[in-house]
N, C-alpha and C. Protein backbone atom coordinates (compact mmCIF):
# COMPACT_ATOMS: atom_id res chain seq x y z
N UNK A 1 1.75 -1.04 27.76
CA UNK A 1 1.86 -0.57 26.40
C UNK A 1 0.48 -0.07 25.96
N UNK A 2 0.74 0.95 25.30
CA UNK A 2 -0.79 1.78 24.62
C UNK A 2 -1.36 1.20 23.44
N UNK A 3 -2.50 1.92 23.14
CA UNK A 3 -3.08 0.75 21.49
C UNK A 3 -2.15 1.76 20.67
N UNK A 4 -1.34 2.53 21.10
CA UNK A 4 -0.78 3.59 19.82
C UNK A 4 0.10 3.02 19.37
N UNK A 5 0.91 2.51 20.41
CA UNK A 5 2.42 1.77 20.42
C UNK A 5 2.96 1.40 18.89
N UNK A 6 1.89 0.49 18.37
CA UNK A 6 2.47 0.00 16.96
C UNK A 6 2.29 1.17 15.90
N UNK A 7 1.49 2.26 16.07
CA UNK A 7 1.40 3.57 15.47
C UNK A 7 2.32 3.86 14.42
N UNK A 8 3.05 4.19 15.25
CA UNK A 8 4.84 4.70 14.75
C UNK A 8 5.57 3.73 13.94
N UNK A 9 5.40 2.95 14.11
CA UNK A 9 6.01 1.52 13.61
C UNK A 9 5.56 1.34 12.22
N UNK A 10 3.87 1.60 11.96
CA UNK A 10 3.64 1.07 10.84
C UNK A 10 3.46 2.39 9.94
N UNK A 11 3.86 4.06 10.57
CA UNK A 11 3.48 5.18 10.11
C UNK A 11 5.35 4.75 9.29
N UNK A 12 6.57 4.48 10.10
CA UNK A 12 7.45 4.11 9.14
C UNK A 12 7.52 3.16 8.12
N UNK A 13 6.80 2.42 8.40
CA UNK A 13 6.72 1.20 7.33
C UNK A 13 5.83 2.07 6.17
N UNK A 14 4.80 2.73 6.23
CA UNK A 14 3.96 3.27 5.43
C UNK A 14 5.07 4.20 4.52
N UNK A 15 5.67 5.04 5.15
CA UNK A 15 6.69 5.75 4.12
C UNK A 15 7.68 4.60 3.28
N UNK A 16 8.03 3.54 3.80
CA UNK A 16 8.86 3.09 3.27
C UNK A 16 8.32 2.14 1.69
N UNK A 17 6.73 1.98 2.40
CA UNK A 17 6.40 1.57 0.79
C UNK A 17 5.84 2.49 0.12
N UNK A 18 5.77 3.77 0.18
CA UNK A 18 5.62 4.92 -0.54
C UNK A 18 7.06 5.15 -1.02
N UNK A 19 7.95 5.14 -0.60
CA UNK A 19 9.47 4.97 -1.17
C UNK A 19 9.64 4.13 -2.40
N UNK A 20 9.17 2.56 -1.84
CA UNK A 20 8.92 1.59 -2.60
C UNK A 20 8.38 2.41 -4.31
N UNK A 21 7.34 3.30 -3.90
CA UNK A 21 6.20 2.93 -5.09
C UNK A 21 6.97 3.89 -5.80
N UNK A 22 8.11 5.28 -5.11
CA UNK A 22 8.69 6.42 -6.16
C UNK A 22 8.86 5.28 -6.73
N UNK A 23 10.40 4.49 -6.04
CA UNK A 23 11.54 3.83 -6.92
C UNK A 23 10.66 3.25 -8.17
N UNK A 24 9.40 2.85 -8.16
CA UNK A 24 9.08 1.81 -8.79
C UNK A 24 8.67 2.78 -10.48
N UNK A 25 7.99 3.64 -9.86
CA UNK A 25 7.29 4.69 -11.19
C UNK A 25 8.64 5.36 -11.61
N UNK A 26 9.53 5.48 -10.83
CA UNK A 26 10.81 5.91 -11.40
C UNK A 26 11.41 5.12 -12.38
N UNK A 27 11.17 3.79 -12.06
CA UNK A 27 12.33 2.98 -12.79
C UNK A 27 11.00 2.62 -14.30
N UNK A 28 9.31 2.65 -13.83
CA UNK A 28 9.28 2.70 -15.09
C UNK A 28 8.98 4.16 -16.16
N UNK A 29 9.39 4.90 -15.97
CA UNK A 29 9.46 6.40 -16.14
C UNK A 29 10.89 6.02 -17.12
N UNK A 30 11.76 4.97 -17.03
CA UNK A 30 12.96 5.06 -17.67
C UNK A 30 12.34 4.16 -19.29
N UNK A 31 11.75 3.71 -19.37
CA UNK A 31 10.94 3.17 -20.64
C UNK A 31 9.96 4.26 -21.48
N UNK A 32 9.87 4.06 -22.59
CA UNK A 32 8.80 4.40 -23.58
C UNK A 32 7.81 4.28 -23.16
N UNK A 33 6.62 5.06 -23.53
CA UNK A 33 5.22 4.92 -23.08
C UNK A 33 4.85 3.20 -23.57
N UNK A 34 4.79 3.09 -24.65
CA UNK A 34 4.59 1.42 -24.73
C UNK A 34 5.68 0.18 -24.56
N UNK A 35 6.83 0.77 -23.74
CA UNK A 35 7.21 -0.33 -22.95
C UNK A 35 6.78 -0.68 -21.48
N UNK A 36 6.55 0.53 -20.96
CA UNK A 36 5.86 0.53 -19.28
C UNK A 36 4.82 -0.85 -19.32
N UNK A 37 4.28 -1.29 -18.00
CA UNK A 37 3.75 -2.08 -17.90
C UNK A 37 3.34 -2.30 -15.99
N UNK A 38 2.18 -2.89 -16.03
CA UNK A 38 1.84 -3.15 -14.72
C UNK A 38 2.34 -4.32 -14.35
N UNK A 39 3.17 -4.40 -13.70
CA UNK A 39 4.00 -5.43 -13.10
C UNK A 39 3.24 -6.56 -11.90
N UNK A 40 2.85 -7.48 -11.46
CA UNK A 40 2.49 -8.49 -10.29
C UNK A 40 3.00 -7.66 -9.47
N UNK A 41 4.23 -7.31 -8.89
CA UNK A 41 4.95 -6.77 -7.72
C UNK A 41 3.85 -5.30 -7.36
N UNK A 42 3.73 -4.78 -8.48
CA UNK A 42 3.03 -3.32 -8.30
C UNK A 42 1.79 -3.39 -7.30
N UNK A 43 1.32 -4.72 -7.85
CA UNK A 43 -0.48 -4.65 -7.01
C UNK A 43 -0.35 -5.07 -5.95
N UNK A 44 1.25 -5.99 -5.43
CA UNK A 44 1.57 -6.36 -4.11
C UNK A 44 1.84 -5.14 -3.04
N UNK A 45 2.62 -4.45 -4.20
CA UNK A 45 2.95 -3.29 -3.34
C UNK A 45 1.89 -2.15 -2.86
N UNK A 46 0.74 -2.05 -3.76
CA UNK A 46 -0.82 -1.29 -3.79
C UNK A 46 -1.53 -1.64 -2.43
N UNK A 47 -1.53 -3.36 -2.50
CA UNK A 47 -2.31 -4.36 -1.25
C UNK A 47 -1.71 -3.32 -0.10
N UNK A 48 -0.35 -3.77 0.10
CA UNK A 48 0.57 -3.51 1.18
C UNK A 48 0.44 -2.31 1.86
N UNK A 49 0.77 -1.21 0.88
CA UNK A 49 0.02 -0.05 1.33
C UNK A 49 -1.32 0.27 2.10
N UNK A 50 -2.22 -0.59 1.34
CA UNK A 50 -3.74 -0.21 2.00
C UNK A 50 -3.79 -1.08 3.18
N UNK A 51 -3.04 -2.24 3.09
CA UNK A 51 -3.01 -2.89 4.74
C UNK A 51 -2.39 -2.31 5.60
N UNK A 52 -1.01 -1.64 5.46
CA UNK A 52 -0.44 -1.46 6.68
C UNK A 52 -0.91 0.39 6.83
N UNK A 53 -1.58 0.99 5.80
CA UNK A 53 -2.95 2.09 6.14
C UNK A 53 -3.64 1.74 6.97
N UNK A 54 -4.52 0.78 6.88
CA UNK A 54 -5.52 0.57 7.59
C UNK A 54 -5.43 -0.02 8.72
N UNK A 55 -5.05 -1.18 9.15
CA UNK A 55 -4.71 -2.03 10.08
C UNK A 55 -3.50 -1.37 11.29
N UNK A 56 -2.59 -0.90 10.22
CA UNK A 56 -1.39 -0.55 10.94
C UNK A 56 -2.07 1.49 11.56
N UNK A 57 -2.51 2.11 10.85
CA UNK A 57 -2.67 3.31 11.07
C UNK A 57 -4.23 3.89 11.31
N UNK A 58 -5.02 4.04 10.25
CA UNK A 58 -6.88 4.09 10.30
C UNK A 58 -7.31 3.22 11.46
N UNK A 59 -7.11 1.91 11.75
CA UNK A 59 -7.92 1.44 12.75
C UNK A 59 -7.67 1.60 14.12
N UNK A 60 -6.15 1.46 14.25
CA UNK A 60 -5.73 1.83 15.62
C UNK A 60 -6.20 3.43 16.41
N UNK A 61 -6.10 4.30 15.15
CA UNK A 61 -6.46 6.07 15.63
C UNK A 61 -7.86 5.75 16.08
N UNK A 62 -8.53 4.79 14.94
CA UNK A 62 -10.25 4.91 14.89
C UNK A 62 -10.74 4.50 16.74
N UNK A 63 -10.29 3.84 17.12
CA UNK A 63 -9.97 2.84 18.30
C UNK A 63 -9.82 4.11 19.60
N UNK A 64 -8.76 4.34 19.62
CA UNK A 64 -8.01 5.76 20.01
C UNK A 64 -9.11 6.52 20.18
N UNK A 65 -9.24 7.10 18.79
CA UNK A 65 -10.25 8.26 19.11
C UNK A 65 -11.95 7.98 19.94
N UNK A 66 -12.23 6.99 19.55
CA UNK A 66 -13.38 6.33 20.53
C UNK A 66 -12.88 6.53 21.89
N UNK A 67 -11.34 6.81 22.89
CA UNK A 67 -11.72 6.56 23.49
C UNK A 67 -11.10 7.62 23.97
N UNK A 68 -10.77 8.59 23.63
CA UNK A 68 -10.13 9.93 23.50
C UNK A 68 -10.08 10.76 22.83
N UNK A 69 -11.16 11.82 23.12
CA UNK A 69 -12.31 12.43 21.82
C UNK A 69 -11.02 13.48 21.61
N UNK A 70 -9.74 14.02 22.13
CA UNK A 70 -9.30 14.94 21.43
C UNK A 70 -8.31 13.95 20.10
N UNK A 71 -8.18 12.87 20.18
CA UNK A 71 -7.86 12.47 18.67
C UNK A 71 -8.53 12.15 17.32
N UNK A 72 -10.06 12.57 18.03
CA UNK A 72 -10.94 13.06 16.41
C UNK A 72 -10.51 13.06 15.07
N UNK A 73 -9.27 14.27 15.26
CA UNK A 73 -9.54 14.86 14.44
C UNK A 73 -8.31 14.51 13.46
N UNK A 74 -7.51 14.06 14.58
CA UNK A 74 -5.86 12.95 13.94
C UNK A 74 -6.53 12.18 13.62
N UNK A 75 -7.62 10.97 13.74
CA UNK A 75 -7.77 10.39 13.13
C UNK A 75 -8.81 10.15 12.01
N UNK A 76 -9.62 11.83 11.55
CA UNK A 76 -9.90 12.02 10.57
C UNK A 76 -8.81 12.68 9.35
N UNK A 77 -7.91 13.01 9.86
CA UNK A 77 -6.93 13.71 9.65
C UNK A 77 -5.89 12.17 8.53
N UNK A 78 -5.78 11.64 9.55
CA UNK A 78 -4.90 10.09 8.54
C UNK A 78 -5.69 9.97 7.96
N UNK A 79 -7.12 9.54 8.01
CA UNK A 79 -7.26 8.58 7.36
C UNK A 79 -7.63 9.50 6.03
N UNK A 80 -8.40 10.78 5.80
CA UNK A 80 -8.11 11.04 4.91
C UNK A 80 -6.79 11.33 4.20
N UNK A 81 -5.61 11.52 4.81
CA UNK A 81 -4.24 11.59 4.11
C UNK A 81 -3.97 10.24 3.19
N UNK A 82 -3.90 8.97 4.37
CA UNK A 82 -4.07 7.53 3.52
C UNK A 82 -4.70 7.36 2.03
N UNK A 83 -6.21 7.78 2.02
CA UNK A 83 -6.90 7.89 1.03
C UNK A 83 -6.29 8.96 -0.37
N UNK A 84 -5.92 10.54 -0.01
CA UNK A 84 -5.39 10.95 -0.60
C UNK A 84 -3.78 10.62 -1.36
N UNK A 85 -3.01 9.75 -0.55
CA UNK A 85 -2.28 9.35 -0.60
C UNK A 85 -2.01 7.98 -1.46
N UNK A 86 -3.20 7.21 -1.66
CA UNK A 86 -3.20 6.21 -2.11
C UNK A 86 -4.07 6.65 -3.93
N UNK A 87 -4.77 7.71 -3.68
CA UNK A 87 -5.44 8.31 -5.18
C UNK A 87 -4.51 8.50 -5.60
N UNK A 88 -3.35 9.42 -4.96
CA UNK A 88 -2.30 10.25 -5.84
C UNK A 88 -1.51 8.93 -6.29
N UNK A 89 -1.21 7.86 -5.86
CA UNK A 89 -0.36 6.82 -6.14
C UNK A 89 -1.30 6.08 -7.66
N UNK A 90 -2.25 6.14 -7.35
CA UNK A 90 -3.03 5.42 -8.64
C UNK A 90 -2.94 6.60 -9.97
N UNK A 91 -3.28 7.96 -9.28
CA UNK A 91 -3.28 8.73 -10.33
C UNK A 91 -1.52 8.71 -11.22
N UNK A 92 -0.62 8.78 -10.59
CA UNK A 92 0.28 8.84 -11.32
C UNK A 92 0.67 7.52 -11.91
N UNK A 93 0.41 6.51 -11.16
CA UNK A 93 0.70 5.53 -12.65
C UNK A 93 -0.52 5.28 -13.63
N UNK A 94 -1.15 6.48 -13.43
CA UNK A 94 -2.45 6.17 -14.45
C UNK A 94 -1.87 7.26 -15.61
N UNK A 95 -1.64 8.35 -15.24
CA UNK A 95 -0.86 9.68 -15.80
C UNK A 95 0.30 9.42 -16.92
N UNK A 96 0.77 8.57 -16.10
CA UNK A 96 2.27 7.73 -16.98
C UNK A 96 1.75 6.57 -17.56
N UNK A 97 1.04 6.06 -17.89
CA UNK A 97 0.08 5.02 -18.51
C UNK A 97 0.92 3.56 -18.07
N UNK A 98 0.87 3.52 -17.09
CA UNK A 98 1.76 1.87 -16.49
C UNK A 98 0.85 1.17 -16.24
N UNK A 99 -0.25 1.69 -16.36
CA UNK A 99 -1.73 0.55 -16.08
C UNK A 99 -1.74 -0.07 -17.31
N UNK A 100 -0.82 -0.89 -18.30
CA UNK A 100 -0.95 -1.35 -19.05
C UNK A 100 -0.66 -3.17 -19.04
N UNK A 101 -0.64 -4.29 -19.59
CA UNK A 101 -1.21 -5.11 -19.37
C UNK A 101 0.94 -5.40 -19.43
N UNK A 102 0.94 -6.35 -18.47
CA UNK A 102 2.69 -7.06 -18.44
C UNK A 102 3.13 -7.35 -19.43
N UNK A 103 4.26 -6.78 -19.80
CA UNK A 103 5.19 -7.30 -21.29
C UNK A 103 6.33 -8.83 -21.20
N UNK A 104 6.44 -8.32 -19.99
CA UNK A 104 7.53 -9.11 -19.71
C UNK A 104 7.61 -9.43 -18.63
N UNK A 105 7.80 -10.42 -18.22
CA UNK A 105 7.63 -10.87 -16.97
C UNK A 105 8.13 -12.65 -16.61
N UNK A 106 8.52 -12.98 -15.34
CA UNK A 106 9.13 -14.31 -15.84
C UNK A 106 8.19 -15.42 -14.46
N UNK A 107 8.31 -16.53 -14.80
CA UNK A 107 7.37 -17.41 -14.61
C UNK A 107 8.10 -17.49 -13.04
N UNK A 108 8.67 -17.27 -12.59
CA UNK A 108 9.05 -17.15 -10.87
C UNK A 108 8.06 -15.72 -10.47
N UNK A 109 8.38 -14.57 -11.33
CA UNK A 109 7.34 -13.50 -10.78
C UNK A 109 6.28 -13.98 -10.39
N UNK A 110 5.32 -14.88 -11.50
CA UNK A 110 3.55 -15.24 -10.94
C UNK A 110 3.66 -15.90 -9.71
N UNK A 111 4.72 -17.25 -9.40
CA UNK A 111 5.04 -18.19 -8.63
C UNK A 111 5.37 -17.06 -7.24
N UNK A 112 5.69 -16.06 -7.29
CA UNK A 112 5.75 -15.60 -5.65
C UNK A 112 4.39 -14.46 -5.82
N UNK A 113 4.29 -14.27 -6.34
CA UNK A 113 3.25 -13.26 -6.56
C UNK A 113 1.71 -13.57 -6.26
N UNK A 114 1.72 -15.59 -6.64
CA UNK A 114 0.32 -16.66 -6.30
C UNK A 114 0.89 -16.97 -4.75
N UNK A 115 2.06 -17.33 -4.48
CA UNK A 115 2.33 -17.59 -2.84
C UNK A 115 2.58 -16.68 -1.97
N UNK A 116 2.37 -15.00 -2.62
CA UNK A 116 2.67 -14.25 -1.69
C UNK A 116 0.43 -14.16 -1.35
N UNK A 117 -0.25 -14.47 -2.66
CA UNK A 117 -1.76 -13.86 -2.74
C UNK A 117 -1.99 -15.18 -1.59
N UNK A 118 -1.28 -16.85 -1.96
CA UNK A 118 -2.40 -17.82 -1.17
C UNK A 118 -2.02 -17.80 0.45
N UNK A 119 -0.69 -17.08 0.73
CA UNK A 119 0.25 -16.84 2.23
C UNK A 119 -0.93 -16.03 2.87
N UNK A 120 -1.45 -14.87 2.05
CA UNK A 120 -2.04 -13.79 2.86
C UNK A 120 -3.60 -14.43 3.05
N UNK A 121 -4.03 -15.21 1.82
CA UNK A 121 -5.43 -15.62 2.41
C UNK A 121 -5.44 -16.08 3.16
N UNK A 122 -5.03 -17.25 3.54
CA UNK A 122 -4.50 -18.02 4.74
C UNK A 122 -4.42 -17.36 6.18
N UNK A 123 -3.72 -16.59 5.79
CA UNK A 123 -3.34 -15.13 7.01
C UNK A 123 -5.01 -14.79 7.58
N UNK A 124 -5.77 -13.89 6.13
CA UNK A 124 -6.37 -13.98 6.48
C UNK A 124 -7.96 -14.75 7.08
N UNK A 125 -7.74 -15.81 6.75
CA UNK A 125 -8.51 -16.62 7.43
C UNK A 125 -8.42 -17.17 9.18
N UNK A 126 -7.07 -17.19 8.97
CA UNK A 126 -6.77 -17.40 10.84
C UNK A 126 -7.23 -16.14 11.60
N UNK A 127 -6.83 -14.69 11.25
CA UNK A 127 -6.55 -13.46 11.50
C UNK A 127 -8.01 -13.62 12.14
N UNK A 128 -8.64 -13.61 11.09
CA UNK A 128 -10.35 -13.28 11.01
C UNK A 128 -11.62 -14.19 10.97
């Protein structure tokens, strides 16, 4: 098996939480400007993105291309897409003003939202 192998794997997972983030600006696009709100789930879903960017896609090419100079340029190529990709995601819920502080929200949201933040430190402490 190649270091690319998981490539593909996490280039689908990457669309699928870009899917994630329409549905999400969609559904708050259905509210008033001062009902929108930045949700716990949102910044899970922000993390998620930039991990399975980086880890799953940027580092493996970076890797790659060290050792196979014609993927240079694919992997200057992602990683600026990632980056562009992740501005345009901030810019539009900045655009639609959802960067606003939670209205509503229920006391199980924080409760997976603190065990999804203390799961991953953990993670990363073994990881790294």
């Amino acid at each position: 098996m190649n270091e690319l192998s998981g490539v593909a794997a996490a280039a689908v997972l990457f669309g699928f939480l870009f899917t994630g983030f329409w549905w999400s600006l969609n559904r708050e696009l259905t509210f008033k400007v001062p009902d929108r709100h930045f949700k716990p789930g949102y910044a899970l879903l922000f993390l998620s993105v930039a991990l399975v960017g980086y880890f799953g896609l940027i580092a493996p090419l970076r890797e790659a291309a060290q050792e196979e100079a014609a993927l240079k340029y694919t992997y200057y190529g992602v990683t600026l897409g990632i980056v562009a990709v992740v501005g345009y995601m901030f810019t539009e819920f900045a655009h639609y003003s959802i960067f606003q502080r939670p209205k509503y929200t229920t006391p199980l949201e924080w409760v997976f939202t603190a065990l999804t933040a203390i799961v991953l430190a953990l993670l990363a402490l073994l990881f790294f």
